[in-house]
PDB file of N, CA and C in Angstrom:
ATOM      1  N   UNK A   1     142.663 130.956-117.616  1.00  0.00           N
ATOM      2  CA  UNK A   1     142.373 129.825-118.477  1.00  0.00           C
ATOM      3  C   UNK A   1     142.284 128.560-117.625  1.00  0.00           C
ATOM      4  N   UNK A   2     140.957 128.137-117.657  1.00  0.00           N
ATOM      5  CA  UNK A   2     140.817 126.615-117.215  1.00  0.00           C
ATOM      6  C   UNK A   2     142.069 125.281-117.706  1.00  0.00           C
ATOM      7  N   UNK A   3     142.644 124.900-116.982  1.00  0.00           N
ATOM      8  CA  UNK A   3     143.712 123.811-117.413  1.00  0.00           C
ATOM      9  C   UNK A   3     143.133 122.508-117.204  1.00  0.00           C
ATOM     10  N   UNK A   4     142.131 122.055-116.426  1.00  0.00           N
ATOM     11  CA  UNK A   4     141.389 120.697-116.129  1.00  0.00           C
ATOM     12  C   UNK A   4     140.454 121.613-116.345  1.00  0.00           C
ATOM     13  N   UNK A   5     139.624 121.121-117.573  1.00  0.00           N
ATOM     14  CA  UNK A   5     138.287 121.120-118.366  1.00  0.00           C
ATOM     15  C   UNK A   5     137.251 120.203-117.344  1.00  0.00           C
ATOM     16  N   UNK A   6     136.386 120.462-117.111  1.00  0.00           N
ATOM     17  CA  UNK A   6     135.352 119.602-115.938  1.00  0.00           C
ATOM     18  C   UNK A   6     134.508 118.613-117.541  1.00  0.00           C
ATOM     19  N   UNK A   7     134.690 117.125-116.663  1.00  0.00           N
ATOM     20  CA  UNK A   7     134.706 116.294-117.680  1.00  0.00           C
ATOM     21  C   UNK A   7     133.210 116.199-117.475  1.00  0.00           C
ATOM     22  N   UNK A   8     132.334 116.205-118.811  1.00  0.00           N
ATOM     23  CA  UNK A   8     130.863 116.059-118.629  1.00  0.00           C
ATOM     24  C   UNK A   8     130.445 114.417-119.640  1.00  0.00           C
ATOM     25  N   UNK A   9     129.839 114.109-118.537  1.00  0.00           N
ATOM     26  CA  UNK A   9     128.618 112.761-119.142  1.00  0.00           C
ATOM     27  C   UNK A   9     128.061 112.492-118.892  1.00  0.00           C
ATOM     28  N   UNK A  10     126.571 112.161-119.772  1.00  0.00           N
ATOM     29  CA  UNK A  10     125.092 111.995-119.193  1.00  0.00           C
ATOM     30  C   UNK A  10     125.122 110.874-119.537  1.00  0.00           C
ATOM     31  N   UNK A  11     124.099 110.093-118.414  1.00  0.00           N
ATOM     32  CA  UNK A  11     123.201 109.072-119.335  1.00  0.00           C
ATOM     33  C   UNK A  11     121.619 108.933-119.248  1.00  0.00           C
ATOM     34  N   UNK A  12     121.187 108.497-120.455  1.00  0.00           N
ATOM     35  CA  UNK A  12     119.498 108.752-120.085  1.00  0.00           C
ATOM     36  C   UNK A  12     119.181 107.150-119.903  1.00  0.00           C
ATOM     37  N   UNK A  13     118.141 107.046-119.325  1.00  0.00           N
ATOM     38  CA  UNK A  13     117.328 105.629-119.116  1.00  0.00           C
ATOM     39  C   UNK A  13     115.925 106.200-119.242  1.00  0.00           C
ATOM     40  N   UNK A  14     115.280 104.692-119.908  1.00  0.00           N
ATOM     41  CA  UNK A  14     113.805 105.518-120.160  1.00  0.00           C
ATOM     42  C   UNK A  14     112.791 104.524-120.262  1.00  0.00           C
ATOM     43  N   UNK A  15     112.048 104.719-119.745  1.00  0.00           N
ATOM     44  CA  UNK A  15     110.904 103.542-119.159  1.00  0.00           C
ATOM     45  C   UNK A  15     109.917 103.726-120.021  1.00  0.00           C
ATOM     46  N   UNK A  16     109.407 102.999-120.939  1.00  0.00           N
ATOM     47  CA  UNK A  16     107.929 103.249-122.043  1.00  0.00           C
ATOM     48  C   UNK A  16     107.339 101.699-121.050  1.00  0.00           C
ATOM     49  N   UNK A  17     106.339 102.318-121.341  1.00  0.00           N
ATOM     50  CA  UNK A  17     105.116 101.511-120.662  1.00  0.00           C
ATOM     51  C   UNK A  17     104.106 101.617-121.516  1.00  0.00           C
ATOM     52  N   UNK A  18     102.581 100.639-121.702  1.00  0.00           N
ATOM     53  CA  UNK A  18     101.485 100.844-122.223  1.00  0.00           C
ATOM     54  C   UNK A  18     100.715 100.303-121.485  1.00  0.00           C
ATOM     55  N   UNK A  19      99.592 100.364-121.629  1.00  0.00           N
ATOM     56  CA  UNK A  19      98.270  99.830-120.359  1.00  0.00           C
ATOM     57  C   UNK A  19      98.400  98.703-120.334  1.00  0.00           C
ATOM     58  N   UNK A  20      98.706  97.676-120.630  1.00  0.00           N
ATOM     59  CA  UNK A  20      98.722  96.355-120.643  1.00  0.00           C
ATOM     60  C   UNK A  20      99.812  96.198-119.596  1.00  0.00           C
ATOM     61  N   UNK A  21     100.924  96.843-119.154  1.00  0.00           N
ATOM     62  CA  UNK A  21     102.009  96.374-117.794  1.00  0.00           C
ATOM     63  C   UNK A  21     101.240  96.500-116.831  1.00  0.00           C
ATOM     64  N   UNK A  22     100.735  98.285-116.748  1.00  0.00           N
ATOM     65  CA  UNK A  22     100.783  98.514-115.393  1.00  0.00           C
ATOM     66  C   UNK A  22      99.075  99.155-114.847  1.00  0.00           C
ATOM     67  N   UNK A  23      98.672  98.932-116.105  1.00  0.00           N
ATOM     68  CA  UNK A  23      97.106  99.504-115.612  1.00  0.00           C
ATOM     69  C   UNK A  23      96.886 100.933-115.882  1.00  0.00           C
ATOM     70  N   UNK A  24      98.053 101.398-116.116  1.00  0.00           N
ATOM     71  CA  UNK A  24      97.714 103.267-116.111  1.00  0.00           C
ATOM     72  C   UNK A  24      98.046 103.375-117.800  1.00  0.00           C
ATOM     73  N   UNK A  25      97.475 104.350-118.319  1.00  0.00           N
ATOM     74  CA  UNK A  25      97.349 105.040-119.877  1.00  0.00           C
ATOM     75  C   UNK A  25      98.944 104.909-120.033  1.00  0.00           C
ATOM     76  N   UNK A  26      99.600 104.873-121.620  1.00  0.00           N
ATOM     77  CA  UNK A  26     100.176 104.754-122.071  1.00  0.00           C
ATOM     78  C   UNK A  26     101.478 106.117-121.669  1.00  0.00           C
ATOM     79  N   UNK A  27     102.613 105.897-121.035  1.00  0.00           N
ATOM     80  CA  UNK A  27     103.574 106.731-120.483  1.00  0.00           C
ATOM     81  C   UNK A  27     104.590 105.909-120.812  1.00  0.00           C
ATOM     82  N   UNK A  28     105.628 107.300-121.135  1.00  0.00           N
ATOM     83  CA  UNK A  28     106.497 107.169-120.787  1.00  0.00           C
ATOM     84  C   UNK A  28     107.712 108.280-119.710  1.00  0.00           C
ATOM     85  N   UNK A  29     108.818 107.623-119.050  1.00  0.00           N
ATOM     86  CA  UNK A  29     109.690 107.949-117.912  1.00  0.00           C
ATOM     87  C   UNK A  29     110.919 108.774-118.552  1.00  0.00           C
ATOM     88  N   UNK A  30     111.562 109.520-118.703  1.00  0.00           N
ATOM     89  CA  UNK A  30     112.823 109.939-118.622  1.00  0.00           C
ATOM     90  C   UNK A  30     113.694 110.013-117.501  1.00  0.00           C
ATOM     91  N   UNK A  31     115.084 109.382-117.808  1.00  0.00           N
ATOM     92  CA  UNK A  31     115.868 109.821-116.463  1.00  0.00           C
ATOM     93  C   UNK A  31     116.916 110.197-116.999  1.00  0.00           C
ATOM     94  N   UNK A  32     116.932 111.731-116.874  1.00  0.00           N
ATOM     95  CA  UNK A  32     118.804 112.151-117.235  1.00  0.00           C
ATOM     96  C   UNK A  32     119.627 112.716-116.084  1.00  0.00           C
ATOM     97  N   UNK A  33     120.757 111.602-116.181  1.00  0.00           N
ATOM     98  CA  UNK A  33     121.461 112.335-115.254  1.00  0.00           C
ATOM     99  C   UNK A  33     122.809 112.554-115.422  1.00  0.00           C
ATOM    100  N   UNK A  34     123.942 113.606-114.591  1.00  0.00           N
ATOM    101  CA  UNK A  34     125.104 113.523-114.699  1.00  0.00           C
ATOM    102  C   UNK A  34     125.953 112.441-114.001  1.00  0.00           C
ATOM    103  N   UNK A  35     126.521 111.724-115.278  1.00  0.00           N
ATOM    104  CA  UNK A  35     127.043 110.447-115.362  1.00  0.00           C
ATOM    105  C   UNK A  35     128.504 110.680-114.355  1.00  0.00           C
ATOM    106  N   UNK A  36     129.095 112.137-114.307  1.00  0.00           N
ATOM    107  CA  UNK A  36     130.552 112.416-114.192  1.00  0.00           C
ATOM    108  C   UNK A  36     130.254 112.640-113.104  1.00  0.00           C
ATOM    109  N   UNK A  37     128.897 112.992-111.912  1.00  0.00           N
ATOM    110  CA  UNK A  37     129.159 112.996-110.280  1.00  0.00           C
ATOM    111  C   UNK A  37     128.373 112.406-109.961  1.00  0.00           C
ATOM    112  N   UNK A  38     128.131 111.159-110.662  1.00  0.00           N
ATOM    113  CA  UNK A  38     127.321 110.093-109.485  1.00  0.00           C
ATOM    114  C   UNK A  38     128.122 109.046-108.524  1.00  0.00           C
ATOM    115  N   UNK A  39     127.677 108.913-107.083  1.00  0.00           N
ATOM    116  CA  UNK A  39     128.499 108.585-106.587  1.00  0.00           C
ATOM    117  C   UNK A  39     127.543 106.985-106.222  1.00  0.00           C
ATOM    118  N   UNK A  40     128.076 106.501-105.489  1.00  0.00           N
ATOM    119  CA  UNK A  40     127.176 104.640-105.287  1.00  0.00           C
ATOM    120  C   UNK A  40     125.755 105.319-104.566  1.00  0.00           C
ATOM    121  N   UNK A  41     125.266 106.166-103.904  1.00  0.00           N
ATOM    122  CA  UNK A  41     124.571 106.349-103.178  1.00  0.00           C
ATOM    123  C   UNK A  41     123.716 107.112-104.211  1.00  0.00           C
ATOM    124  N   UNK A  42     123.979 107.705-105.305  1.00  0.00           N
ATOM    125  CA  UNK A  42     123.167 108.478-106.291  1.00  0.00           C
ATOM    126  C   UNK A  42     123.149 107.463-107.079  1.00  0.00           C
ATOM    127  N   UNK A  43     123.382 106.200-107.821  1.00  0.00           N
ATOM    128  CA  UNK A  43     123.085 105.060-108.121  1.00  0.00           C
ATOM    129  C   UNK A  43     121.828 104.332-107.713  1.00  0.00           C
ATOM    130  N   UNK A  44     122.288 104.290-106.531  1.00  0.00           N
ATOM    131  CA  UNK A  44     121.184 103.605-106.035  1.00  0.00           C
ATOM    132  C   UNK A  44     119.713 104.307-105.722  1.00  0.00           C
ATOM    133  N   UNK A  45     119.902 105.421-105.932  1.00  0.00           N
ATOM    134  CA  UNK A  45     118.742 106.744-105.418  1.00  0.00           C
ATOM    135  C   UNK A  45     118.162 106.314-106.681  1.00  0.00           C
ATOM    136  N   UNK A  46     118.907 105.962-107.908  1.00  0.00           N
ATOM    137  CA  UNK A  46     118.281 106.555-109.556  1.00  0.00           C
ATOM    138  C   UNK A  46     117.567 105.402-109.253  1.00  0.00           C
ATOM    139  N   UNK A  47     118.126 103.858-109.133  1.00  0.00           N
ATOM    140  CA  UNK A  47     117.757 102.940-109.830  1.00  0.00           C
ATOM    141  C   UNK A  47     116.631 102.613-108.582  1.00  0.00           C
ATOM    142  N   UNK A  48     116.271 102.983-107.457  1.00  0.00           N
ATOM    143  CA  UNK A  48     114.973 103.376-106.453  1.00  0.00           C
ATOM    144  C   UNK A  48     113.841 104.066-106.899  1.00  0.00           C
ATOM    145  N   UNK A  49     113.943 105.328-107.592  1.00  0.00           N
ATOM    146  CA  UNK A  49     113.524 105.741-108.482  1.00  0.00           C
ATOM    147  C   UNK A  49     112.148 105.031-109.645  1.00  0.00           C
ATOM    148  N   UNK A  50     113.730 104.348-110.255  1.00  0.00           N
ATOM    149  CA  UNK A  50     112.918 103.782-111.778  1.00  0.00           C
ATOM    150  C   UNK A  50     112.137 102.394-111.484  1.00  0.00           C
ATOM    151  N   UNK A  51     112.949 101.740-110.275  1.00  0.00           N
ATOM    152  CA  UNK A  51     112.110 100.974-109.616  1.00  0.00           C
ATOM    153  C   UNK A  51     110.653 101.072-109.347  1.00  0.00           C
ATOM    154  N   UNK A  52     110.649 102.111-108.564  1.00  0.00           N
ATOM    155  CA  UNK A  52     108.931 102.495-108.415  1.00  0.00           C
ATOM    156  C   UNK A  52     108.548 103.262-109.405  1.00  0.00           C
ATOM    157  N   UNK A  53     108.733 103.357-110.233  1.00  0.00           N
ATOM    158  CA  UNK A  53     108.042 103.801-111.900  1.00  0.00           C
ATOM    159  C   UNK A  53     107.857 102.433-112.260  1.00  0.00           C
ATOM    160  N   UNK A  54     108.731 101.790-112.008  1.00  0.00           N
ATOM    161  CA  UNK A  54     108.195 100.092-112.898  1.00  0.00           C
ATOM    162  C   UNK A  54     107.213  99.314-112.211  1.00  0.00           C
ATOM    163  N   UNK A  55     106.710  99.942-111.053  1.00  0.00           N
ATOM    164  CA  UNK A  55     106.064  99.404-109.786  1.00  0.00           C
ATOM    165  C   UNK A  55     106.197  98.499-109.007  1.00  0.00           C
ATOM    166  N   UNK A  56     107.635  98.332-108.560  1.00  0.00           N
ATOM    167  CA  UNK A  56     108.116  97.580-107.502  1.00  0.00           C
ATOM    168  C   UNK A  56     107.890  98.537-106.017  1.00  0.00           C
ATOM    169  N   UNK A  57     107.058  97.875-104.815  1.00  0.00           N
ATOM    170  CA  UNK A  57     106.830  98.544-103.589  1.00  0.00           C
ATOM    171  C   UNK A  57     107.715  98.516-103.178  1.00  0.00           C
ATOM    172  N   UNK A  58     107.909  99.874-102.054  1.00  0.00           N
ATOM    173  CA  UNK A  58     109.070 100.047-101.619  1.00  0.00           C
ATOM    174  C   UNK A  58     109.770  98.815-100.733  1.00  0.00           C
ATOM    175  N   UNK A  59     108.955  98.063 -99.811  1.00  0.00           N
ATOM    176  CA  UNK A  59     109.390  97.204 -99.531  1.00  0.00           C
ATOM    177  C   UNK A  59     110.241  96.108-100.143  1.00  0.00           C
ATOM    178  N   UNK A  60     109.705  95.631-101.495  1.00  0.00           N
ATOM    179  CA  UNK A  60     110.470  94.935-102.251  1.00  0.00           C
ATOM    180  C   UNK A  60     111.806  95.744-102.715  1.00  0.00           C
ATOM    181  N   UNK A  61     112.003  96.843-102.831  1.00  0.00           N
ATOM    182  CA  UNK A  61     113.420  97.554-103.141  1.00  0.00           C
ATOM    183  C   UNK A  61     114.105  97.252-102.003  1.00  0.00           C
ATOM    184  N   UNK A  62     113.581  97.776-100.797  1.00  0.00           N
ATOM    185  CA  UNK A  62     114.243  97.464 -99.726  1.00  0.00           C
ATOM    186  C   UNK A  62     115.151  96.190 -99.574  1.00  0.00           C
ATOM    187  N   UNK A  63     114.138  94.951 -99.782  1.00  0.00           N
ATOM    188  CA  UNK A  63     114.240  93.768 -99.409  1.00  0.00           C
ATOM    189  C   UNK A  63     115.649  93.339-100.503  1.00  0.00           C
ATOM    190  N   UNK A  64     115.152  93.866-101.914  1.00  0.00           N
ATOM    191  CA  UNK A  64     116.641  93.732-102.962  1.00  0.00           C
ATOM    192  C   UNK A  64     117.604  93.809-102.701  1.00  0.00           C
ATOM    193  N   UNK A  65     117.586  95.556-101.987  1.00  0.00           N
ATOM    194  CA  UNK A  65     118.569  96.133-101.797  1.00  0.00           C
ATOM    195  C   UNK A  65     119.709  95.917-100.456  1.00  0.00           C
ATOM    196  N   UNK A  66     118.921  95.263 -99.281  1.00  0.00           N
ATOM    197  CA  UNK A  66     119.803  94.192 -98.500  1.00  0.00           C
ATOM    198  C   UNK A  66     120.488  92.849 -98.993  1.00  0.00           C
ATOM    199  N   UNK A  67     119.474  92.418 -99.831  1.00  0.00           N
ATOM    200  CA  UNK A  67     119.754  90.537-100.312  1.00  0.00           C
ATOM    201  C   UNK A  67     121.187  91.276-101.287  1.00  0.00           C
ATOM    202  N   UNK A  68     121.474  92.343-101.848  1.00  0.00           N
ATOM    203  CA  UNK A  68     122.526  92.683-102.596  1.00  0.00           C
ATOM    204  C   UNK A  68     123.382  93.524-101.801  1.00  0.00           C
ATOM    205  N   UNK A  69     123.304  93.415-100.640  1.00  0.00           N
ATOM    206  CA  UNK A  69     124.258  93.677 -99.677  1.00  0.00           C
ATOM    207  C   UNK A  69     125.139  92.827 -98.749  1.00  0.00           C
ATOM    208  N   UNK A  70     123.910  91.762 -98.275  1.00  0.00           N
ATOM    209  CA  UNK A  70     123.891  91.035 -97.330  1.00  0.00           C
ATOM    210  C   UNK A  70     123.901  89.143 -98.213  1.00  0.00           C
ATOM    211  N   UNK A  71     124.732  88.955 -99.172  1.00  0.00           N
ATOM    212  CA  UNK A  71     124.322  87.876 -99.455  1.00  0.00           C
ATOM    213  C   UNK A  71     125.970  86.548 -99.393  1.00  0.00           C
ATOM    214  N   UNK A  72     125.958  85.346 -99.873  1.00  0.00           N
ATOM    215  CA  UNK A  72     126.872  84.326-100.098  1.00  0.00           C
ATOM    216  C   UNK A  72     127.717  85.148-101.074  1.00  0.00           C
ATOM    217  N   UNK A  73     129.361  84.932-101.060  1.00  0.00           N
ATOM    218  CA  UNK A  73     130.251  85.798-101.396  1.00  0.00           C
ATOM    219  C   UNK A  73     130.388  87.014-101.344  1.00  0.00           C
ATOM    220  N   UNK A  74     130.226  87.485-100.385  1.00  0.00           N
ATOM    221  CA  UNK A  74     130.620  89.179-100.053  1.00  0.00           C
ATOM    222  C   UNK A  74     131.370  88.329 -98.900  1.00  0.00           C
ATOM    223  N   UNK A  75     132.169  89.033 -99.127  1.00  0.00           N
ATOM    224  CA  UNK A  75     133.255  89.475 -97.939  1.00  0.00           C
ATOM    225  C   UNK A  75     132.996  89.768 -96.636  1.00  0.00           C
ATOM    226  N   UNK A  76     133.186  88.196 -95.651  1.00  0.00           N
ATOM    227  CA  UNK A  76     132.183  88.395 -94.409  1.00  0.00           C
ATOM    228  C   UNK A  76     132.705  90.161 -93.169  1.00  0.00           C
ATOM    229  N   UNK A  77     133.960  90.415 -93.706  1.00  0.00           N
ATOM    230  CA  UNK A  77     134.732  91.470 -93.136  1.00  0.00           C
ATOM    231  C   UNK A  77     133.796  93.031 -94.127  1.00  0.00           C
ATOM    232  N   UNK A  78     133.582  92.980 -94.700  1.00  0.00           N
ATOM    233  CA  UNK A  78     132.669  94.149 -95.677  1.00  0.00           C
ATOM    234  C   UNK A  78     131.056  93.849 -94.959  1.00  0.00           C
ATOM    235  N   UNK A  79     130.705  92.901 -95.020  1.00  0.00           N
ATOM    236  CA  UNK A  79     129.220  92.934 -94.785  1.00  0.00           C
ATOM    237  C   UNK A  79     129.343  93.445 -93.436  1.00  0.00           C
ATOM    238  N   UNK A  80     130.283  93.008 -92.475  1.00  0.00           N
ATOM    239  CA  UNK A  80     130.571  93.397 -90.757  1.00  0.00           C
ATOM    240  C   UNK A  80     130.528  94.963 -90.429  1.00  0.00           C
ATOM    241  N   UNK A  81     131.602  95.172 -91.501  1.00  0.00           N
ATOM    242  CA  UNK A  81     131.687  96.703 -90.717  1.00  0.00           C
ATOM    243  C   UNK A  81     130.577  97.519 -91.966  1.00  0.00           C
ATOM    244  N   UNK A  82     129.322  96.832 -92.561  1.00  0.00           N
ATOM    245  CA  UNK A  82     128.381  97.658 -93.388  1.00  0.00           C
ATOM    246  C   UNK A  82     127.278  97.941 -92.068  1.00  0.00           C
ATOM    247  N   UNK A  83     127.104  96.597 -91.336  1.00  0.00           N
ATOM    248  CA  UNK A  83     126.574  96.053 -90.618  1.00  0.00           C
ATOM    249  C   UNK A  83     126.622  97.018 -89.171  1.00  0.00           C
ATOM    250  N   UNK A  84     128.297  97.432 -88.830  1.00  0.00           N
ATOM    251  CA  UNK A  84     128.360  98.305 -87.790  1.00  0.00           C
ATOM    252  C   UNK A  84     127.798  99.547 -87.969  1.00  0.00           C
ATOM    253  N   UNK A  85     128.559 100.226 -89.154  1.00  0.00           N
ATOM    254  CA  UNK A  85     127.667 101.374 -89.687  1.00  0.00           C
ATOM    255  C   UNK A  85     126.105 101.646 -89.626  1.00  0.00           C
ATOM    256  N   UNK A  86     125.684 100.772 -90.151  1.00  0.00           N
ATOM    257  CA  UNK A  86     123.972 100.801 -90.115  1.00  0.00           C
ATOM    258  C   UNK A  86     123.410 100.533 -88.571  1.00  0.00           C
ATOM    259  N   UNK A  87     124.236 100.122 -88.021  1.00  0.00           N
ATOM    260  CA  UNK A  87     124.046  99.382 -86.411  1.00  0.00           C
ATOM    261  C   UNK A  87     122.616  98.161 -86.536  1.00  0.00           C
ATOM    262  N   UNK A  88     123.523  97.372 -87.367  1.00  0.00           N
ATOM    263  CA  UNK A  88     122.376  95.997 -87.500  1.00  0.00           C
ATOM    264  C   UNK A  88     123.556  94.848 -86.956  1.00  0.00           C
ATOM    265  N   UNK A  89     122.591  93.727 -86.924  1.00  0.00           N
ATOM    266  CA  UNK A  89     123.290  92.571 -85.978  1.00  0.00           C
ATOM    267  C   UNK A  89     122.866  91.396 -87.307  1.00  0.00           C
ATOM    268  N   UNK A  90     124.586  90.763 -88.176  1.00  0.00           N
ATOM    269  CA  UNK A  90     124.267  89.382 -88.590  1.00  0.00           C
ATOM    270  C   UNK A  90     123.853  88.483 -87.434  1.00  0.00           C
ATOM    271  N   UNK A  91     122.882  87.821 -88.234  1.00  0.00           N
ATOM    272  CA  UNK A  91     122.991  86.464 -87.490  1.00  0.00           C
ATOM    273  C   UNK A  91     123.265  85.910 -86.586  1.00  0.00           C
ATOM    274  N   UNK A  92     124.776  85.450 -87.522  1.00  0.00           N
ATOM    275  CA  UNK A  92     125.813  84.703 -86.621  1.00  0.00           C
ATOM    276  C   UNK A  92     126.514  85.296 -85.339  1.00  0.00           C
ATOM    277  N   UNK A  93     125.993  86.845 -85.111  1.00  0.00           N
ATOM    278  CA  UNK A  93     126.435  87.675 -84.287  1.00  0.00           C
ATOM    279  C   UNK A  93     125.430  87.768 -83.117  1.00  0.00           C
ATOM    280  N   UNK A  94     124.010  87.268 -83.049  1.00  0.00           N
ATOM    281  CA  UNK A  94     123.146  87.098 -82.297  1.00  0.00           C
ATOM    282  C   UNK A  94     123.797  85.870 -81.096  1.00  0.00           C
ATOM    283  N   UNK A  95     123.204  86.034 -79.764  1.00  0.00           N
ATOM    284  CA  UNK A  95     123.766  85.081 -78.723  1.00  0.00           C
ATOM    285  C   UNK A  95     122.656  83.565 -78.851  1.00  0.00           C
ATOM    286  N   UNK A  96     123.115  82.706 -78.844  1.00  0.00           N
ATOM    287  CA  UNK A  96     122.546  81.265 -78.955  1.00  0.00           C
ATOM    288  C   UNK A  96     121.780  81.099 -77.683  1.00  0.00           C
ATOM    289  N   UNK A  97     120.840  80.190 -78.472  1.00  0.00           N
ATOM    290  CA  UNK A  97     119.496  80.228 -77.717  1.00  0.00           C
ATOM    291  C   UNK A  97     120.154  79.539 -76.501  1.00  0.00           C
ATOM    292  N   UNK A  98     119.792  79.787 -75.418  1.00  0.00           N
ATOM    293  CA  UNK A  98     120.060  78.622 -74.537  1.00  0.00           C
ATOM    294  C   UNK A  98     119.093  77.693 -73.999  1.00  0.00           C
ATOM    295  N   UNK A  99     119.204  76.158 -74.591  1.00  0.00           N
ATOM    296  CA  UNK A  99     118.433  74.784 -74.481  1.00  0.00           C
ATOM    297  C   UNK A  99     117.885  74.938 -72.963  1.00  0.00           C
ATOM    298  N   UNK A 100     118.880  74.905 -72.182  1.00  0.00           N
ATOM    299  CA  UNK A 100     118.377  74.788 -70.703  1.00  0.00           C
ATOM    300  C   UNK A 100     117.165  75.999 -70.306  1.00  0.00           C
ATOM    301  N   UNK A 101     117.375  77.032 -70.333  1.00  0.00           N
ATOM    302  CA  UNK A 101     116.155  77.924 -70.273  1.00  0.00           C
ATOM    303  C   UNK A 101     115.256  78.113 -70.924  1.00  0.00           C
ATOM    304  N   UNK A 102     115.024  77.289 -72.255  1.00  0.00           N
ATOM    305  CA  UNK A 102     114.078  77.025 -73.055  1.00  0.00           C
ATOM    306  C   UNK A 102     113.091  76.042 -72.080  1.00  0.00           C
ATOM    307  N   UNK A 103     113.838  74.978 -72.096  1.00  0.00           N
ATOM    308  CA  UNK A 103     113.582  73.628 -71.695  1.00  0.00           C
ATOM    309  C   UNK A 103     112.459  73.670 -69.971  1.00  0.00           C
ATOM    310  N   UNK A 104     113.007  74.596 -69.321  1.00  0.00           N
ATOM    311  CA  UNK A 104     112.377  74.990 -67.922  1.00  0.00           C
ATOM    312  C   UNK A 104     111.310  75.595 -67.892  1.00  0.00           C
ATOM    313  N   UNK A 105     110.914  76.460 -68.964  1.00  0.00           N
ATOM    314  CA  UNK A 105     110.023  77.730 -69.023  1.00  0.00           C
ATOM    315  C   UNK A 105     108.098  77.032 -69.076  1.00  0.00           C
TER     316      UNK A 105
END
């Protein structure tokens, strides 16, 4: 006898469209998924997804999906070590120009 029952929940999202958004014949999107093992990375897969069903280019997801990583109030210690992981360089972590070897060239 099962004593922890495996807890189940879906959720659907659903995109109706008509020729007037997007140029293509009248559709609509289903998305069902299991609500009880999505983890942040299957989140973000879905809502990538429905994104480009709504016709945002991938670039613009991209570009979202840093500015909501990388923005004013996050936690400059969270964005750092997101930053190591991915092996990208903030900014403020780049070496300053130097005037004098500008200035000579």
């Amino acid at each position: 006898m099962n004593m922890h029952p495996k807890h189940e929940a879906t959720i659907k999202l659903e995109f109706d469209s008509d020729e007037t958004f997007d140029g293509l014949p009248e559709h609509t999107i289903e998305f069902r998924i299991d609500f009880a093992d999505m983890t942040a990375h299957g989140w973000f897969a879905l809502f990538e997804k429905i994104m480009g069903a709504m016709g945002f280019s991938e670039l613009s997801i991209m570009r979202g999906a840093t500015n909501l990583a990388f923005r004013e109030g996050r936690s400059q210690e969270d964005m750092r070590k997101v930053a190591k992981e991915y092996e990208l360089k903030l900014i403020e972590d780049l070496p300053e120009p130097n005037d004098e070897l500008e200035t000579s060239v």
